[in-house]
PDB file of N, CA and C in Angstrom:
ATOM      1  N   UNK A   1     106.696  65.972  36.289  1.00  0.00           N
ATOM      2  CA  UNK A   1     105.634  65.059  35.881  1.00  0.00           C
ATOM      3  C   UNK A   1     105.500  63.958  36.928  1.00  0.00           C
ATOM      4  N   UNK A   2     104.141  63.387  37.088  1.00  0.00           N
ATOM      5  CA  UNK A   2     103.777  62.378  38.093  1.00  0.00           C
ATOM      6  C   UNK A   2     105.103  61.066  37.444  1.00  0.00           C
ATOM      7  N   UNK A   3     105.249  60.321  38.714  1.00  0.00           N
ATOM      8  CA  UNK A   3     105.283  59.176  38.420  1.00  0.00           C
ATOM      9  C   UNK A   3     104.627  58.078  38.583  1.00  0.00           C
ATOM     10  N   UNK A   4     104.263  57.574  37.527  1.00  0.00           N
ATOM     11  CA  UNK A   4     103.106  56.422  37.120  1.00  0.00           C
ATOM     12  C   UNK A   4     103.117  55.604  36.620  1.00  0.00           C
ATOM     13  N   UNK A   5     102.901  53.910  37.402  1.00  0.00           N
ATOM     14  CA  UNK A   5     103.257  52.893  36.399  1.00  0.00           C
ATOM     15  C   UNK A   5     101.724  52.327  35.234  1.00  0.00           C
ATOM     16  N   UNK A   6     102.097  52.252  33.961  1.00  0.00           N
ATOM     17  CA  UNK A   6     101.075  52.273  33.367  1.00  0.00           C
ATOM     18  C   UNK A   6     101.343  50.703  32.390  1.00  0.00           C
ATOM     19  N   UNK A   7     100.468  50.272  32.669  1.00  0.00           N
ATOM     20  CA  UNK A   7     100.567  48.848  31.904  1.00  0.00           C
ATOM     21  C   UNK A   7     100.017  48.863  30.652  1.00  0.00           C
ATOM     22  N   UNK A   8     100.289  48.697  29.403  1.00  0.00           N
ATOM     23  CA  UNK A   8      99.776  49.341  28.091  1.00  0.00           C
ATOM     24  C   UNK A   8      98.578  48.226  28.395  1.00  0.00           C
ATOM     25  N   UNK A   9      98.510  46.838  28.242  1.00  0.00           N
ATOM     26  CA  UNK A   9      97.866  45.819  28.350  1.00  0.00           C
ATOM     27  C   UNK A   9      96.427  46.188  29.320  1.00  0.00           C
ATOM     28  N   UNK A  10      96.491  47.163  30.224  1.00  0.00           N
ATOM     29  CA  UNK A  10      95.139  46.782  31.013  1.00  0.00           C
ATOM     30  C   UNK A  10      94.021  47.932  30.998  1.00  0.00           C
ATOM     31  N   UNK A  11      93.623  48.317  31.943  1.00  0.00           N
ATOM     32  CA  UNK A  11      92.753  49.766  31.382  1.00  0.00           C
ATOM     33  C   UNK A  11      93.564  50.860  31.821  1.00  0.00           C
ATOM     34  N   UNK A  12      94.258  51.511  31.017  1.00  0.00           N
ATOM     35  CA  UNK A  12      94.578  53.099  31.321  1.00  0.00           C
ATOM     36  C   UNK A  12      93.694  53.671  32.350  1.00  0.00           C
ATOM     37  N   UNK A  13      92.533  54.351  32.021  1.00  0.00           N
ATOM     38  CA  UNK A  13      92.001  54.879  32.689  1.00  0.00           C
ATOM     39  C   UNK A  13      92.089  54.309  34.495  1.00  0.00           C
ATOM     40  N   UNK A  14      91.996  53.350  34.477  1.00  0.00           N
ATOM     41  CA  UNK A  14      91.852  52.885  35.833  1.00  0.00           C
ATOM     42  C   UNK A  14      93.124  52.812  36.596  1.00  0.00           C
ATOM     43  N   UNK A  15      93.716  52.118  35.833  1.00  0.00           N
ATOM     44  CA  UNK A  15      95.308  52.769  36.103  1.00  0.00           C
ATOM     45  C   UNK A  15      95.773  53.991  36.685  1.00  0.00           C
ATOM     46  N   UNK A  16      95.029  55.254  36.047  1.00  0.00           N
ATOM     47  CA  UNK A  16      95.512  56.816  36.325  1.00  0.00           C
ATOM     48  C   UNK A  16      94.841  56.680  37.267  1.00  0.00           C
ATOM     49  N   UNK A  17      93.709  56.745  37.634  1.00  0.00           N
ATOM     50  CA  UNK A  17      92.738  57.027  39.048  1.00  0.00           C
ATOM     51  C   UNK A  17      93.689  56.381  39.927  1.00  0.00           C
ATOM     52  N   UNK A  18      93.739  55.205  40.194  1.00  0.00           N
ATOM     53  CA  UNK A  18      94.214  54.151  41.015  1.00  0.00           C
ATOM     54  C   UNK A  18      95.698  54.451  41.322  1.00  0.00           C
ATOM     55  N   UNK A  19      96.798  55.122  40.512  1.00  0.00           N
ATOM     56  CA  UNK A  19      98.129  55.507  40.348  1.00  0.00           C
ATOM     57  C   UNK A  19      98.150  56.774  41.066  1.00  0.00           C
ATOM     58  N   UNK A  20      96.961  57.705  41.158  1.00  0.00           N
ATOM     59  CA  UNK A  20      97.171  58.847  41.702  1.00  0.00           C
ATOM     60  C   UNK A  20      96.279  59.086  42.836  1.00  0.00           C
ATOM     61  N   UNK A  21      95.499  58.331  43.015  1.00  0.00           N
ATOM     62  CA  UNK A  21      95.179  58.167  44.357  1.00  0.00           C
ATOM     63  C   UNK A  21      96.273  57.293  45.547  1.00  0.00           C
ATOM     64  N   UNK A  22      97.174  56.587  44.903  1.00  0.00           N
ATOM     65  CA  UNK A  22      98.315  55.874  45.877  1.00  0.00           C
ATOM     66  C   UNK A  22      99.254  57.308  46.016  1.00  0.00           C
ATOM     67  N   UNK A  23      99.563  58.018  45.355  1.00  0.00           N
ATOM     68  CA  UNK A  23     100.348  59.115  45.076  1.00  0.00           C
ATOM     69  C   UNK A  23      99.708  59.994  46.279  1.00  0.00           C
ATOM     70  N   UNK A  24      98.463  60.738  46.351  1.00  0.00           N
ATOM     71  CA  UNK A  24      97.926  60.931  47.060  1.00  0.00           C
ATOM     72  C   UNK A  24      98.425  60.491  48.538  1.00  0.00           C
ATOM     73  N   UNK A  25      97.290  59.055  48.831  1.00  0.00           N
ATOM     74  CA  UNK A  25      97.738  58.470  50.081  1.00  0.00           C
ATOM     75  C   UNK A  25      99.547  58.599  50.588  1.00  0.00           C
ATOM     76  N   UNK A  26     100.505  58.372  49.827  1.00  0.00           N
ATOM     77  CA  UNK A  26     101.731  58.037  50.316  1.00  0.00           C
ATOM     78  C   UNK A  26     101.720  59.774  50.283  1.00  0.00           C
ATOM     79  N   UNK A  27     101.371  60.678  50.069  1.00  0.00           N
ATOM     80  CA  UNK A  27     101.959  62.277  50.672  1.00  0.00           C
ATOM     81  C   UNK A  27     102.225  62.651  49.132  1.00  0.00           C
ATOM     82  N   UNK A  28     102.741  62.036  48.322  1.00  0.00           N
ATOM     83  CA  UNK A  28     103.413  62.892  47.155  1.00  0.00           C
ATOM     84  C   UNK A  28     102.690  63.624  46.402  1.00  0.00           C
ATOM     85  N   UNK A  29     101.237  63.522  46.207  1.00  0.00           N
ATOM     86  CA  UNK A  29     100.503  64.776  45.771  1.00  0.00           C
ATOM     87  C   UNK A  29      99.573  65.393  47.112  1.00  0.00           C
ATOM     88  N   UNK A  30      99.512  66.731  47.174  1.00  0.00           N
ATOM     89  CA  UNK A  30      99.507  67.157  48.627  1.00  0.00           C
ATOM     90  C   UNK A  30      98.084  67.791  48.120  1.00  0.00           C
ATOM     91  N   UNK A  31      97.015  68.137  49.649  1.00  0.00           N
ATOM     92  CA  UNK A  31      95.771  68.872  49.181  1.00  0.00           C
ATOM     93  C   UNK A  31      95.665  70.125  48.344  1.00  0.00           C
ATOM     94  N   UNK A  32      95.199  70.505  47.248  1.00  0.00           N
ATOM     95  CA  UNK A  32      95.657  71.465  46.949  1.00  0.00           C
ATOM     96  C   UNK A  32      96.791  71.819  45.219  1.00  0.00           C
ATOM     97  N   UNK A  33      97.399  70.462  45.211  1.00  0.00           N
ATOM     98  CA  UNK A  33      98.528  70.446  44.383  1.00  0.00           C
ATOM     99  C   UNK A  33      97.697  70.020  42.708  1.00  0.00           C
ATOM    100  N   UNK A  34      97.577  71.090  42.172  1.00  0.00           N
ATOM    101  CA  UNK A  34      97.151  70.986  40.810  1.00  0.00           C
ATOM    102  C   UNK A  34      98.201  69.465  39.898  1.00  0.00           C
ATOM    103  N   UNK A  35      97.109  68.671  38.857  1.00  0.00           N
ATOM    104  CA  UNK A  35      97.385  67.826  38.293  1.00  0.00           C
ATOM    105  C   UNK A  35      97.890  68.161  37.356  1.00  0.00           C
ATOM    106  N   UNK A  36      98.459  67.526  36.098  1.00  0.00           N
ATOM    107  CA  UNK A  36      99.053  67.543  35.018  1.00  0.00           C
ATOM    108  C   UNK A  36      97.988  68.135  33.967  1.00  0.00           C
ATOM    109  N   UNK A  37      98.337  69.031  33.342  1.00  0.00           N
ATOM    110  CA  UNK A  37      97.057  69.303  32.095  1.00  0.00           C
ATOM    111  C   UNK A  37      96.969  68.036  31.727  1.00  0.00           C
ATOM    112  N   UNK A  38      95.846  67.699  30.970  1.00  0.00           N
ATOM    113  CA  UNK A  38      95.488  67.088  30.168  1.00  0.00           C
ATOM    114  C   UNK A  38      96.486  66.322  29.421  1.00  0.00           C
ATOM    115  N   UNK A  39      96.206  67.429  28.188  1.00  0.00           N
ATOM    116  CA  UNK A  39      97.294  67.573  26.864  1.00  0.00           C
ATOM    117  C   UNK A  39      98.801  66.979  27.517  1.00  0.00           C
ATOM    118  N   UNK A  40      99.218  67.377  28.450  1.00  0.00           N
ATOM    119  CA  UNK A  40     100.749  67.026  28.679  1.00  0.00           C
ATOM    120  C   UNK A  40     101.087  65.715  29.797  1.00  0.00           C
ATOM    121  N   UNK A  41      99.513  65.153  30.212  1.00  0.00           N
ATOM    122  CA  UNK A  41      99.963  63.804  30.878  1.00  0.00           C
ATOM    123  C   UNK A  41      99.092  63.050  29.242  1.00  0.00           C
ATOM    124  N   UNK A  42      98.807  63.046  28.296  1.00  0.00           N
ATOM    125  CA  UNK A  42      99.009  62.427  27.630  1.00  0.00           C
ATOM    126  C   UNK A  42     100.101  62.335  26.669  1.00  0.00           C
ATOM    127  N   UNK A  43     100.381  63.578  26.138  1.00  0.00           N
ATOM    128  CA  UNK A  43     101.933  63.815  25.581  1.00  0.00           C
ATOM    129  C   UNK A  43     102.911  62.784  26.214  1.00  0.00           C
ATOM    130  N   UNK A  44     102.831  62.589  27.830  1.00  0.00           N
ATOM    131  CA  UNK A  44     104.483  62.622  28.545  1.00  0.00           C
ATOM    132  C   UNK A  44     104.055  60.849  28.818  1.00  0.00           C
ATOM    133  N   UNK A  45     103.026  60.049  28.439  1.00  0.00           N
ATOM    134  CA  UNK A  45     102.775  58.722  28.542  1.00  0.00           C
ATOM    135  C   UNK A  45     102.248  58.424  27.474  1.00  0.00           C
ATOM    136  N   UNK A  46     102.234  59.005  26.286  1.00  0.00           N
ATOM    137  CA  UNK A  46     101.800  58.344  24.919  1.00  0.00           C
ATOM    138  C   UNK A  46     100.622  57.689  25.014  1.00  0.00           C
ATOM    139  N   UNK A  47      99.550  58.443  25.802  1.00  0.00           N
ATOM    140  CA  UNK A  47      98.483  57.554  25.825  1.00  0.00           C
ATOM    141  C   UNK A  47      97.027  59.206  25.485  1.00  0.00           C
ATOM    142  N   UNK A  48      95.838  58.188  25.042  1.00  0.00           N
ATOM    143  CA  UNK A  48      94.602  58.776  24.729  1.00  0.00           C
ATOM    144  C   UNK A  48      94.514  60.146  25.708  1.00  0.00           C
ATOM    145  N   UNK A  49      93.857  61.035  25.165  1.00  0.00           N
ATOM    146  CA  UNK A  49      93.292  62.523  26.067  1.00  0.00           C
ATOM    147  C   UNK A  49      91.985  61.855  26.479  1.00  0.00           C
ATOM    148  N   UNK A  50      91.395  60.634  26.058  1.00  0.00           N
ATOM    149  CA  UNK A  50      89.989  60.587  26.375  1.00  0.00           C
ATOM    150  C   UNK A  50      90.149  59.614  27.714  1.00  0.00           C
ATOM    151  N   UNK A  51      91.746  59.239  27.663  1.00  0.00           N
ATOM    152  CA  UNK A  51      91.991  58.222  29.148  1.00  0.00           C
ATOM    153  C   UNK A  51      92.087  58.724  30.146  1.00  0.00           C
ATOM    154  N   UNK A  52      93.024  60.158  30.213  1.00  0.00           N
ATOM    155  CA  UNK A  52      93.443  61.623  30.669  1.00  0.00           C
ATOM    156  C   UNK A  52      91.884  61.972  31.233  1.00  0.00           C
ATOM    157  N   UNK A  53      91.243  61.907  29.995  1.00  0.00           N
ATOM    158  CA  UNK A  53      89.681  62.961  30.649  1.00  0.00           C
ATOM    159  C   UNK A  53      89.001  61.714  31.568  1.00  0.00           C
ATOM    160  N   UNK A  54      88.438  61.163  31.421  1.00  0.00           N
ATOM    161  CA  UNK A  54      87.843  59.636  32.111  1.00  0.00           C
ATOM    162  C   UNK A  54      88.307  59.432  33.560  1.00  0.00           C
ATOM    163  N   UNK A  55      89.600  59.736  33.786  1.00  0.00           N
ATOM    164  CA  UNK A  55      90.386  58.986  34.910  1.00  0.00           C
ATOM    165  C   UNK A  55      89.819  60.399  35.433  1.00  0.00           C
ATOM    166  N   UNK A  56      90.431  61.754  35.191  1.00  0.00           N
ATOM    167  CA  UNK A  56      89.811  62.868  35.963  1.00  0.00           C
ATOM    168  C   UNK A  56      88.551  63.244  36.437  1.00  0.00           C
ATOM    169  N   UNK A  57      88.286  62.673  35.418  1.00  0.00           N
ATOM    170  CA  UNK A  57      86.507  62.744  35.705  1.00  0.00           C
ATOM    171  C   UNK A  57      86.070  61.797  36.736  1.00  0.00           C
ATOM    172  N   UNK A  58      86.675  60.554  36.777  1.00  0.00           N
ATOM    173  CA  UNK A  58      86.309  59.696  37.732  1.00  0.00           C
ATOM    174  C   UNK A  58      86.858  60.262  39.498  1.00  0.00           C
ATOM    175  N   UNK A  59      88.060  60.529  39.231  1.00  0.00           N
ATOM    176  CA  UNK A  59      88.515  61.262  40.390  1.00  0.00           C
ATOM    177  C   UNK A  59      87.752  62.510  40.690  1.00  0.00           C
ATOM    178  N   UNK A  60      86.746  63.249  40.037  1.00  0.00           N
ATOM    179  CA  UNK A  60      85.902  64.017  40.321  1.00  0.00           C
ATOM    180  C   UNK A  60      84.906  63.963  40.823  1.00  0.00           C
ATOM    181  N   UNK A  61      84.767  62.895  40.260  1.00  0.00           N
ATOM    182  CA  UNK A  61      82.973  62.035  40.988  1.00  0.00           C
ATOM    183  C   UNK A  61      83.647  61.475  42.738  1.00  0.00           C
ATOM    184  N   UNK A  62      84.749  61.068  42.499  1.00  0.00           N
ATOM    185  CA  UNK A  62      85.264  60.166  43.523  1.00  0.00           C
ATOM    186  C   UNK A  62      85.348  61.208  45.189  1.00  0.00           C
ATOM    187  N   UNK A  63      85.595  62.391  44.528  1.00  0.00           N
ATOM    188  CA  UNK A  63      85.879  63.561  45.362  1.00  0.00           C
ATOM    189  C   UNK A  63      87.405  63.641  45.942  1.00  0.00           C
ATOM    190  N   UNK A  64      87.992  62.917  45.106  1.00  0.00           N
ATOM    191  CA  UNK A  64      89.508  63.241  44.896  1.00  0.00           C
ATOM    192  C   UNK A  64      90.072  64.382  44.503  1.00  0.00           C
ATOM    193  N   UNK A  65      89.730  64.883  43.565  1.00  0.00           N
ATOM    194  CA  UNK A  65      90.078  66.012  42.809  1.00  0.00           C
ATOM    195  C   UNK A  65      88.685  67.192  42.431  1.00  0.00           C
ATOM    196  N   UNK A  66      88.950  68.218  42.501  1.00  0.00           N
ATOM    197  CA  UNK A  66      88.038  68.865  42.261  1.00  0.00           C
ATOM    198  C   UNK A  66      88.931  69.373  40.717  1.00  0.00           C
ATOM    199  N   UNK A  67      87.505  70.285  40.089  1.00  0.00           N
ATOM    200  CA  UNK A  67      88.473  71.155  38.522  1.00  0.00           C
ATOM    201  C   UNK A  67      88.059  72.722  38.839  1.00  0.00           C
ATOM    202  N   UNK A  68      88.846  73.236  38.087  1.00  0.00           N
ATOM    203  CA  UNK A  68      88.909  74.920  38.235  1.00  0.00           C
ATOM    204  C   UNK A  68      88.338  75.242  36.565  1.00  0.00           C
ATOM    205  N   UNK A  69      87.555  76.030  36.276  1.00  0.00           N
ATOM    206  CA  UNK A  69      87.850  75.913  35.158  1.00  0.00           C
ATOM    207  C   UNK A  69      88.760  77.142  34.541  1.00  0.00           C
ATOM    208  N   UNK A  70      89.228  76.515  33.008  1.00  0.00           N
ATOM    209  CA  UNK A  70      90.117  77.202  32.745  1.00  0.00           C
ATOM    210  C   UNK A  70      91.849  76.855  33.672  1.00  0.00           C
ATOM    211  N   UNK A  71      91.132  76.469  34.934  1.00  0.00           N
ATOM    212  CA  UNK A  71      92.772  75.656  35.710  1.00  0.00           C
ATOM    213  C   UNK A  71      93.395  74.346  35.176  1.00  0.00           C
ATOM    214  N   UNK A  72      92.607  73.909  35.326  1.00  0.00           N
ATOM    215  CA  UNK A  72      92.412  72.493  35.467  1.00  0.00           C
ATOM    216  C   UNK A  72      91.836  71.675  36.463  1.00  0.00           C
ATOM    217  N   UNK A  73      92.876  70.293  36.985  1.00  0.00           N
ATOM    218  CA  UNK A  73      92.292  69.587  38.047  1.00  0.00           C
ATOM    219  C   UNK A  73      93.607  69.656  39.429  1.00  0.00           C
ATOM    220  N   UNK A  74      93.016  69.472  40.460  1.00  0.00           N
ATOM    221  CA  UNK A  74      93.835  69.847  41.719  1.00  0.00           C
ATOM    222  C   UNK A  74      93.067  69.049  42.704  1.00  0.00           C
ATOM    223  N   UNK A  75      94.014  68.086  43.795  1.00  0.00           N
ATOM    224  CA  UNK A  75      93.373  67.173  45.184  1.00  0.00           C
ATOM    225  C   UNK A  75      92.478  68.448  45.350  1.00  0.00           C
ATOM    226  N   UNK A  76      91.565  67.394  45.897  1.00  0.00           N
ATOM    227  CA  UNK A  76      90.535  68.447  46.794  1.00  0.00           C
ATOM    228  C   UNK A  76      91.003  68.837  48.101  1.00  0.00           C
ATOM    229  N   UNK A  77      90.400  70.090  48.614  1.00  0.00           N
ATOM    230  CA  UNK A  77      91.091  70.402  50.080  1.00  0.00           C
ATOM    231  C   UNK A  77      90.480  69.273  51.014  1.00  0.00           C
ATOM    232  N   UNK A  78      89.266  69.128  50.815  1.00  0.00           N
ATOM    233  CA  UNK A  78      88.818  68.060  51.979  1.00  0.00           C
ATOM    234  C   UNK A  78      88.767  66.727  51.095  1.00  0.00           C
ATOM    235  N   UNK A  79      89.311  65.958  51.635  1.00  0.00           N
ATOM    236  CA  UNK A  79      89.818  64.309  50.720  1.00  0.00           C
ATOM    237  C   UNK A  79      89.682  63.553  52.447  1.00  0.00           C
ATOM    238  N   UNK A  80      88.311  63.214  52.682  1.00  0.00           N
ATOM    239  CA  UNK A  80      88.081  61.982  53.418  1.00  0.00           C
ATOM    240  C   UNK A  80      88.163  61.024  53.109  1.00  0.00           C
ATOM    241  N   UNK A  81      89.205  60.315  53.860  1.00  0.00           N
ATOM    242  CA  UNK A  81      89.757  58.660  52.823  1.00  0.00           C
ATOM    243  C   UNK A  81      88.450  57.477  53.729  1.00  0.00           C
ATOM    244  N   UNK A  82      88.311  57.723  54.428  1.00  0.00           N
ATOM    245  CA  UNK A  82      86.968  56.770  54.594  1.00  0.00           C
ATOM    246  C   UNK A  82      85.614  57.127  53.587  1.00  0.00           C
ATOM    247  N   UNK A  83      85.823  57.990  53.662  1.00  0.00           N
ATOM    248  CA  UNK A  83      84.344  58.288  52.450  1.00  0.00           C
ATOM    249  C   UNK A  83      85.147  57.652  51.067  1.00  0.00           C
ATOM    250  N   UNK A  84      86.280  58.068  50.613  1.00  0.00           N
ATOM    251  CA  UNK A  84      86.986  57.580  49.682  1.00  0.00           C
ATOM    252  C   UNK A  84      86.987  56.484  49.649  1.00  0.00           C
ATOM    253  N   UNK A  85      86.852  55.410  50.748  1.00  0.00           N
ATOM    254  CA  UNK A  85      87.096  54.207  50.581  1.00  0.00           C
ATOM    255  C   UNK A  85      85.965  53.562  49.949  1.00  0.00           C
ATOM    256  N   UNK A  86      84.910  54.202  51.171  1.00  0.00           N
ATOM    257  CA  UNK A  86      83.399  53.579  50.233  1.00  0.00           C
ATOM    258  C   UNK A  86      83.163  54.100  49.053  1.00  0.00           C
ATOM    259  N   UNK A  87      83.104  55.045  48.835  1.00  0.00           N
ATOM    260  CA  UNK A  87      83.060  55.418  47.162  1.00  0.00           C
ATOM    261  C   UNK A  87      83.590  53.990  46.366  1.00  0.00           C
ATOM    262  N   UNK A  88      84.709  53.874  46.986  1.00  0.00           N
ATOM    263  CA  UNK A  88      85.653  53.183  45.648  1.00  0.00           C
ATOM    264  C   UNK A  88      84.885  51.986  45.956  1.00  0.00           C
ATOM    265  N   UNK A  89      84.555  51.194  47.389  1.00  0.00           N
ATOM    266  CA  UNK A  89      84.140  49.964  47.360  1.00  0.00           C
ATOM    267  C   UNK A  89      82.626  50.168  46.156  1.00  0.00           C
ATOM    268  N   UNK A  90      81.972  50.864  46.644  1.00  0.00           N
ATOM    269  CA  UNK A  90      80.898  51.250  45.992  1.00  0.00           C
ATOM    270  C   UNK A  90      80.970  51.313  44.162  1.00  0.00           C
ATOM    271  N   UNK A  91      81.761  52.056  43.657  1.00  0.00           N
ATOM    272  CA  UNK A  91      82.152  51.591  42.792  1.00  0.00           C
ATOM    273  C   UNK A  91      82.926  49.994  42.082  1.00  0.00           C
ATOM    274  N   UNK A  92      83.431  49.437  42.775  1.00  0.00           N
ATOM    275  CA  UNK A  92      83.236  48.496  42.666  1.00  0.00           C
ATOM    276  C   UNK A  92      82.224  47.386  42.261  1.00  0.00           C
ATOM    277  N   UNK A  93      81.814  47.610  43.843  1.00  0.00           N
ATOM    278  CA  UNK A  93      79.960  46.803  43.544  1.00  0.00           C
ATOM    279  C   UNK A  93      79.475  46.622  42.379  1.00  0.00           C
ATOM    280  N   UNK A  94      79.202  48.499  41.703  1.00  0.00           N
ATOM    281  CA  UNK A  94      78.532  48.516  40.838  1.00  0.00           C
ATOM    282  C   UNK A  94      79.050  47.469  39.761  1.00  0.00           C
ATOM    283  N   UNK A  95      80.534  47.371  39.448  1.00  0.00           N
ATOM    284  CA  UNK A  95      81.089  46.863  38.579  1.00  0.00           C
ATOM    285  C   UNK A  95      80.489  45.204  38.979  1.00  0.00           C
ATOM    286  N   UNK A  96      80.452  44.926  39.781  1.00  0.00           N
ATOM    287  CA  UNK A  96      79.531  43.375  39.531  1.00  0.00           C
ATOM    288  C   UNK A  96      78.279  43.512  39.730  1.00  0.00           C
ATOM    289  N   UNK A  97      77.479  43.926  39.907  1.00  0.00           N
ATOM    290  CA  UNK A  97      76.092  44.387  39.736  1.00  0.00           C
ATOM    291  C   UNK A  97      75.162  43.683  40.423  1.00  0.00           C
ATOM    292  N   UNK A  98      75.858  43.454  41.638  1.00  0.00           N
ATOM    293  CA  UNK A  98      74.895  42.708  42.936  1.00  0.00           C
ATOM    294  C   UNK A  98      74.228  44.104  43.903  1.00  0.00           C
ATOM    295  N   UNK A  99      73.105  44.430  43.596  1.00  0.00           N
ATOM    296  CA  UNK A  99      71.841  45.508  44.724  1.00  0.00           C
ATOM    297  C   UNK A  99      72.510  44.986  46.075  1.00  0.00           C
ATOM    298  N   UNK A 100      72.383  43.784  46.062  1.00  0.00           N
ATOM    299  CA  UNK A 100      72.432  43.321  47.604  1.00  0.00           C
ATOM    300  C   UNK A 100      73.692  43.763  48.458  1.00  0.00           C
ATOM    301  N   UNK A 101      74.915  43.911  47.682  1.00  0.00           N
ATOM    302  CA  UNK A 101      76.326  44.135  48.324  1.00  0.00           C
ATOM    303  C   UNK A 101      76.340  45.991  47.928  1.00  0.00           C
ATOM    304  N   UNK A 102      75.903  46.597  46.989  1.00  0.00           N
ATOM    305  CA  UNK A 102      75.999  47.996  47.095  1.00  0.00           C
ATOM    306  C   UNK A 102      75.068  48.681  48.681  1.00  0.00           C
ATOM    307  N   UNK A 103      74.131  47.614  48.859  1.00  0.00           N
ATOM    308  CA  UNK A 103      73.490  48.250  50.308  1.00  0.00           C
ATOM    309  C   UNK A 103      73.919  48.071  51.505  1.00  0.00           C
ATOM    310  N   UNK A 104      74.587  46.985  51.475  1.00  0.00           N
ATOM    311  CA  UNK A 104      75.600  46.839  52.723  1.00  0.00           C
ATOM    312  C   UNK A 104      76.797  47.748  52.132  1.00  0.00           C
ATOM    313  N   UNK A 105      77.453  48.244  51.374  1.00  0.00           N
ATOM    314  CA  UNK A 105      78.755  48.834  51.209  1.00  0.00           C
ATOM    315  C   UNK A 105      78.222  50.463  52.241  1.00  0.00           C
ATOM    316  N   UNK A 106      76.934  50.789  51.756  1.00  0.00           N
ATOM    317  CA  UNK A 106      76.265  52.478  52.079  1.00  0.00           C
ATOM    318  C   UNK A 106      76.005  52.212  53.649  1.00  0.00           C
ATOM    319  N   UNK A 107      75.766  50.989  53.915  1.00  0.00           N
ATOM    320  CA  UNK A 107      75.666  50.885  55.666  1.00  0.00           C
ATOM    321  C   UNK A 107      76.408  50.839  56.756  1.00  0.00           C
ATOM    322  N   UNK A 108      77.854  50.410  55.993  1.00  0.00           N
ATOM    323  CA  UNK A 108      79.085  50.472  57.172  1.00  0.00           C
ATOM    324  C   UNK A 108      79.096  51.027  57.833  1.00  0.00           C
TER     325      UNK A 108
END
């Protein structure tokens, strides 16, 4: 099972994205290396399947992880961490909801 620090107090979901994308970067999940089902990274952290689904899903959009179906979820083979970066700044943005800074984030 991953290791993941999870703060009950803040958002789960963001937590998992953010926990396994460092996992990622430092080498320990490799291109290719299928994620935890579902069902059993919520089992093994006592937390929601809908936090489990959310965080994957976000790492899907993110182009972190791709899904198989019937597999599950697994790093994507191609994981450009500069595109990754803007994504995430980009996401960000959105989260304060300034037009003006999401168009400079797409212009770097």
């Amino acid at each position: 099972m991953l290791l993941l620090r999870i703060d009950r107090k803040g958002n789960i979901q963001n937590q998992l994205v953010t926990n396994i994308i460092d996992l990622i970067n430092q080498g320990e999940l490799k291109f290719g290396d299928y994620l935890p089902s579902i069902r059993s990274m919520s089992d093994h952290f006592s937390i929601s399947r809908s936090s489990v689904i959310g965080a994957y899903e976000k790492l899907a959009s993110l182009g972190v992880v791709q899904s198989k179906e019937r597999s599950g979820f697994f790093v994507a083979a191609i994981f450009d961490r500069e595109l990754h970066e803007r994504r995430r700044m980009y996401s960000l943005l959105i989260t304060i909801k300034d037009p003006m800074m999401v168009k400079d984030c797409w212009n770097m």
